[in-house]
Protein backbone atom coordinates (compact mmCIF):
# COMPACT_ATOMS: atom_id res chain seq x y z
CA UNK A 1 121.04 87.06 82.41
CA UNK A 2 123.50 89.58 82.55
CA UNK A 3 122.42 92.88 83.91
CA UNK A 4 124.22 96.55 83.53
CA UNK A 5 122.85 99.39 85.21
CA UNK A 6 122.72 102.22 83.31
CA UNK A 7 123.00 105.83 84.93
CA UNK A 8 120.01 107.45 83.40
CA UNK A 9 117.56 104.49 83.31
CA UNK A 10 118.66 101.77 85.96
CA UNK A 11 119.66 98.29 85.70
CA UNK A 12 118.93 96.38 82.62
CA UNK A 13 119.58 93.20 80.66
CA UNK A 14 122.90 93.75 78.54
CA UNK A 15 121.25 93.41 75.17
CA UNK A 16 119.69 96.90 75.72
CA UNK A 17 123.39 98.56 75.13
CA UNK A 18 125.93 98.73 72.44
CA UNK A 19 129.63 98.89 73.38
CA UNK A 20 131.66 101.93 71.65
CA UNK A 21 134.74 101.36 72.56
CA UNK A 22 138.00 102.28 74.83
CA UNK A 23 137.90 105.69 76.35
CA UNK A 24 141.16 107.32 76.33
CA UNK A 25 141.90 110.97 76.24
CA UNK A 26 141.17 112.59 72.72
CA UNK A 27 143.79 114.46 71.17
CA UNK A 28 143.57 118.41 69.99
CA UNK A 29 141.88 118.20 66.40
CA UNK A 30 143.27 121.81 65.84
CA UNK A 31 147.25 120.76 66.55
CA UNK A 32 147.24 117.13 66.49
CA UNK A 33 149.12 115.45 63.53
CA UNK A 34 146.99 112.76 61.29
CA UNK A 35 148.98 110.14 62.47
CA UNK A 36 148.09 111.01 66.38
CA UNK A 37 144.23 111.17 65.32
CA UNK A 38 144.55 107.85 62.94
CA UNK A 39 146.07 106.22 66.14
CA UNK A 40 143.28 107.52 68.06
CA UNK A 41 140.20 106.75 65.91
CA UNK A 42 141.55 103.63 64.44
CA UNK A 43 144.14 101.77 67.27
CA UNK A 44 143.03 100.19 70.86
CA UNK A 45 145.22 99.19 74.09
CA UNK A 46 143.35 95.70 74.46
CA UNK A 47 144.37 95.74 78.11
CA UNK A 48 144.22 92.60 79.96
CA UNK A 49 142.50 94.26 83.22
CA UNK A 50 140.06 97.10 84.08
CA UNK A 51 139.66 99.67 81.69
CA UNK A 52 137.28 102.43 80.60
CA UNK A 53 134.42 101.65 77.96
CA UNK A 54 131.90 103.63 76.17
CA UNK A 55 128.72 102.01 76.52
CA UNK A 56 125.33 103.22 74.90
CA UNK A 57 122.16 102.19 76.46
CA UNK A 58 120.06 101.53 72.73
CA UNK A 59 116.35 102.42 72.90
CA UNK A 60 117.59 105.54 74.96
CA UNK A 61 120.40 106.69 73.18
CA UNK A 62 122.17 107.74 76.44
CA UNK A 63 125.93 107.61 76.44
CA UNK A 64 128.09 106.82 79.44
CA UNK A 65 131.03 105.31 80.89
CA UNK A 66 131.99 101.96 82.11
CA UNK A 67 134.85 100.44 84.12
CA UNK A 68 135.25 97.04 82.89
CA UNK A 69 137.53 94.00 84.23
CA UNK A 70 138.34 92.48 80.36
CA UNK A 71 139.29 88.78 82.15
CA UNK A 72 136.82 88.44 84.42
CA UNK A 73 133.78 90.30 82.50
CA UNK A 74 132.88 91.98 85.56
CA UNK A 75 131.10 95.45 85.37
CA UNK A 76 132.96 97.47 88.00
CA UNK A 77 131.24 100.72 87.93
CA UNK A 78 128.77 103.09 85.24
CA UNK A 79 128.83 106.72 85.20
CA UNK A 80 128.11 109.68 83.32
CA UNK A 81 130.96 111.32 81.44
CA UNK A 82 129.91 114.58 83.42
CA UNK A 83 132.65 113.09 85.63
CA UNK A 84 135.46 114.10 83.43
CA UNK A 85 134.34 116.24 80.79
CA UNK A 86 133.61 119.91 81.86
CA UNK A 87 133.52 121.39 78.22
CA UNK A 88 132.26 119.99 74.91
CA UNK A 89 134.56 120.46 71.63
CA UNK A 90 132.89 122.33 68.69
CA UNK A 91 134.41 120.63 65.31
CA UNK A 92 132.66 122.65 63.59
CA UNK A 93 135.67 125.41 64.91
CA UNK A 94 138.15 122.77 63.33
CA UNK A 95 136.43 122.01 60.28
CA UNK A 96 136.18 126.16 59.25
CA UNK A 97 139.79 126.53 60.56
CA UNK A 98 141.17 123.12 58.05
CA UNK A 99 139.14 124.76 55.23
């Protein structure tokens, strides 16, 4: 049994979380072209190493952030995205402002 420990709730069998995907740095949705967002949204690294990983631990809905070896499997570290996000954007701000 694999086991990932979440940082709200503990350790727990890996069938309690949903992966959602590579965390890199978002670009401005005010002065970013649709090209930059398309390659955002749509477009992944697939990095043979550790990377960063959105996790979701299901029957708590709790978001957080993984560092992930992608060849070995291995489940470096979890954390809460309170470590690198200080601010959250409003889109409703960019959704009034594209009309």
């Amino acid at each position: 049994m694999k086991i990932m420990t979440c940082p709200l709730n503990g350790p727990r069998n890996i069938s309690e979380f949903t992966y959602g995907g590579e965390f890199k740095p978002m670009p401005d949705p005010l002065t970013c072209s649709d090209a930059e967002w398309a390659d955002y949204v749509f477009n992944t690294d697939n990095l043979a190493g550790v990377v960063r990983e959105w996790w979701m631990h299901t029957p708590s809905s709790y978001w957080f952030l993984a560092e992930r070896h992608t060849v070995s499997d291995e489940i470096l570290r979890t954390f809460d995205p309170k470590e690198l996000f200080t601010t959250r954007v409003d889109f409703s701000a960019a959704k009034e402002i594209a009309g």
